[in-house]
N, C-alpha and C. Protein backbone atom coordinates (compact mmCIF):
# COMPACT_ATOMS: atom_id res chain seq x y z
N UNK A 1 -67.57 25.50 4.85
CA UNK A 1 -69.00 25.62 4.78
C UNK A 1 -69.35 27.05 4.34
N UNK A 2 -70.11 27.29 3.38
CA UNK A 2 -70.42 28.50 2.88
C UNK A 2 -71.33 29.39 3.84
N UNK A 3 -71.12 30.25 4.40
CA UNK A 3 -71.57 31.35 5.24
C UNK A 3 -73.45 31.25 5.29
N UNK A 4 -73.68 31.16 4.13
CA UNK A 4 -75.43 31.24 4.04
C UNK A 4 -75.94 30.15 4.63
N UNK A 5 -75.11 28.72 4.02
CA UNK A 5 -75.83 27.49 4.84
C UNK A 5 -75.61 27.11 5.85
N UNK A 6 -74.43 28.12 6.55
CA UNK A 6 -74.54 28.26 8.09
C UNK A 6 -75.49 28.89 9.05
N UNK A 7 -75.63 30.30 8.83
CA UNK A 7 -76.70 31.04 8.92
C UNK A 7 -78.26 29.90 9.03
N UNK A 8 -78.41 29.19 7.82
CA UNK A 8 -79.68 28.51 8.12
C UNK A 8 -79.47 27.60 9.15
N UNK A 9 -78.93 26.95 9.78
CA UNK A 9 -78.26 25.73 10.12
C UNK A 9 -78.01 26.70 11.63
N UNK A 10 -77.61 27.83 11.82
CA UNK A 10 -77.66 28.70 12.98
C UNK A 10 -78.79 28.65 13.40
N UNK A 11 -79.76 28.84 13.01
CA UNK A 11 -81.48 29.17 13.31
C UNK A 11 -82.34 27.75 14.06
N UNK A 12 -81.40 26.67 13.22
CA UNK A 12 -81.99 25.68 14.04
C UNK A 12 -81.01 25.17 15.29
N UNK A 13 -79.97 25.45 14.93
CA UNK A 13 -79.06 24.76 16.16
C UNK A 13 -78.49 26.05 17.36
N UNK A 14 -78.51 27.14 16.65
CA UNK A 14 -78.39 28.12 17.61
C UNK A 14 -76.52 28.14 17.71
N UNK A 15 -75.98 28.94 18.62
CA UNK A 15 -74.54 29.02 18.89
C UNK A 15 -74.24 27.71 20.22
N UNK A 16 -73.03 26.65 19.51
CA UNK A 16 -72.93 25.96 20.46
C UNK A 16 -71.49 26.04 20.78
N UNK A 17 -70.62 26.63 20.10
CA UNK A 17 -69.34 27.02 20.66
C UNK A 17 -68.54 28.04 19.69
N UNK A 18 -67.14 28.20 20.46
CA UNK A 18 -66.59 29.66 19.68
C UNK A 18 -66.68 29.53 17.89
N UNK A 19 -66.19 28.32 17.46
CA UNK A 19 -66.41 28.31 16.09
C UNK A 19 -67.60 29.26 15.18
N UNK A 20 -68.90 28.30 16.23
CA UNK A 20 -69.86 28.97 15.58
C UNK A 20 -70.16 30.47 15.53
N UNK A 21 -69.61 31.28 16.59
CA UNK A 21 -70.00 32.41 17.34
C UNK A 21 -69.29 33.06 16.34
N UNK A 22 -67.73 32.46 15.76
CA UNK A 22 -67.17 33.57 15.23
C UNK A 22 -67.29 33.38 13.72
N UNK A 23 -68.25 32.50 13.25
CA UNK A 23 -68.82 32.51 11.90
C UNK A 23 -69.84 33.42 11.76
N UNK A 24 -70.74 33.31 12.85
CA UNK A 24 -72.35 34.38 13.15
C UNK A 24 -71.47 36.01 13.04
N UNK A 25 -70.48 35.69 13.92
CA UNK A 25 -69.73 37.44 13.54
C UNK A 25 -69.44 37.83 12.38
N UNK A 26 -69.10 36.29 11.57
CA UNK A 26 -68.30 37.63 10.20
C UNK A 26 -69.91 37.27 8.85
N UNK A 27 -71.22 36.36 9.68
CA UNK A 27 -71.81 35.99 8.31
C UNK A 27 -73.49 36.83 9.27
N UNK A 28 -73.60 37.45 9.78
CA UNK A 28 -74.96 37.42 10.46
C UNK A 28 -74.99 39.16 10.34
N UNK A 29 -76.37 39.65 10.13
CA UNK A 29 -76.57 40.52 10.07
C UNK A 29 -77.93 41.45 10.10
N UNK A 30 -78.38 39.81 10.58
CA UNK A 30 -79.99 39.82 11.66
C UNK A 30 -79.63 40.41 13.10
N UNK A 31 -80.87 41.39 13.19
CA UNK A 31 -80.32 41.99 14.77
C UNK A 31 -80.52 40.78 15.63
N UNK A 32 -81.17 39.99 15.32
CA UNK A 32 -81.38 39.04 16.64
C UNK A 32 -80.80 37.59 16.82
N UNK A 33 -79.66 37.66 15.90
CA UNK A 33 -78.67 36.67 15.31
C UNK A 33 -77.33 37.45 16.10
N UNK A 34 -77.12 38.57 16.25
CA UNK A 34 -76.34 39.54 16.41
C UNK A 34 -76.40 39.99 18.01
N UNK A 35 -77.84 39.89 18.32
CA UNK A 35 -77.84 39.73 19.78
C UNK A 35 -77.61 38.41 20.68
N UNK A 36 -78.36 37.51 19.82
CA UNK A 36 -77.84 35.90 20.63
C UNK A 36 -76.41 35.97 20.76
N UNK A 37 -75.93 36.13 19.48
CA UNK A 37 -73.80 36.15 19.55
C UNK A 37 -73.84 36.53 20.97
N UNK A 38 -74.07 38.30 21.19
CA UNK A 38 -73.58 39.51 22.49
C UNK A 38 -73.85 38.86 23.79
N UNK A 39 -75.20 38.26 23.91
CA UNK A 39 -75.61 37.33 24.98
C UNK A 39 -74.85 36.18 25.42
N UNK A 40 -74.66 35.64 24.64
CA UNK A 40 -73.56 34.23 25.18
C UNK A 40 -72.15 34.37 24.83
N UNK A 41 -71.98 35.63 24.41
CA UNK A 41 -70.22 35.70 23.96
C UNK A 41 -70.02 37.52 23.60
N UNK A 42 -70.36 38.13 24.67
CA UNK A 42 -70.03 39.32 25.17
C UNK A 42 -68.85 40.15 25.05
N UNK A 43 -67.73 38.95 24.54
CA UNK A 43 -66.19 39.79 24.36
C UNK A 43 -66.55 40.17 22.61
N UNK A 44 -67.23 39.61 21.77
CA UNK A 44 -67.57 40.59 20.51
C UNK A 44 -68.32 41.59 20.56
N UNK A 45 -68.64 42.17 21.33
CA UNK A 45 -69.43 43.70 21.33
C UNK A 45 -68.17 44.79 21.52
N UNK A 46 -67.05 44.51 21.47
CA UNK A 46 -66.20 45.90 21.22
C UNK A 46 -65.93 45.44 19.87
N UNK A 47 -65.94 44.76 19.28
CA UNK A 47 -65.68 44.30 17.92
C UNK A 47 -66.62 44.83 16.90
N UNK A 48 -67.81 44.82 17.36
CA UNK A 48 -68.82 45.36 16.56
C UNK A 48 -69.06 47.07 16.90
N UNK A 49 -68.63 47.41 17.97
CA UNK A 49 -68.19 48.50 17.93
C UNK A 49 -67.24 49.33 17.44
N UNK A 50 -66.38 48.89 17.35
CA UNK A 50 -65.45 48.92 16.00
C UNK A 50 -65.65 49.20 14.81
N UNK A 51 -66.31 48.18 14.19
CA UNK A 51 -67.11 48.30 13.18
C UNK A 51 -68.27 49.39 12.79
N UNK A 52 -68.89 49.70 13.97
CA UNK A 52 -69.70 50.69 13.75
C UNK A 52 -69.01 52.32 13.46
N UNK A 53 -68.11 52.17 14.18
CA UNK A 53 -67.82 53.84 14.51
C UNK A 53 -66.78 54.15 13.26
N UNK A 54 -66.44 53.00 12.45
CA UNK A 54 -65.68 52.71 11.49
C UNK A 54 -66.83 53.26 10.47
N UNK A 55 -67.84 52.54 10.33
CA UNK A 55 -68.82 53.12 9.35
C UNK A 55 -69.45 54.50 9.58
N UNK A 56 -69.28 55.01 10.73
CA UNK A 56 -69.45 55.90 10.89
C UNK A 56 -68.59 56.86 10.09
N UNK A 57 -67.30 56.88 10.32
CA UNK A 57 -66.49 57.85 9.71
C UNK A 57 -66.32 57.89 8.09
N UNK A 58 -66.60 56.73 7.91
CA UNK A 58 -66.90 56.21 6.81
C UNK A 58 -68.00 57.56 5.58
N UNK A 59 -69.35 57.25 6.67
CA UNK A 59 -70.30 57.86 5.89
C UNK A 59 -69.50 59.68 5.82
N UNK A 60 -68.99 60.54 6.73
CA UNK A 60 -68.35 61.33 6.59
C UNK A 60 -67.25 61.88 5.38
């Protein structure tokens, strides 16, 4: 399934298990797509932390 017509298809059905959660991780980039994930599946927030501090060094 192509990432975008998941994303739409997210909005109406929301996260109903890990599959979905770890598609919203690698295709979502709405803060509040990004917070539902952290809310119901809390072990990806060091992951996205990761990611951040990565772009961080990045911009450096």
């Amino acid at each position: 399934m192509p990432l975008d017509i998941f994303i739409n298809m997210l909005h109406n059905n929301g996260i109903t298990n890990k599959l979905d959660a770890w598609l919203t991780f690698l295709a979502a980039d709405s803060p509040d797509d990004i917070i539902m994930l952290l809310n119901k599946y809390p072990e990806f927030r060091s992951m996205y932390e990761d990611i951040y501090v990565m772009c961080l060094n990045v911009e450096r």
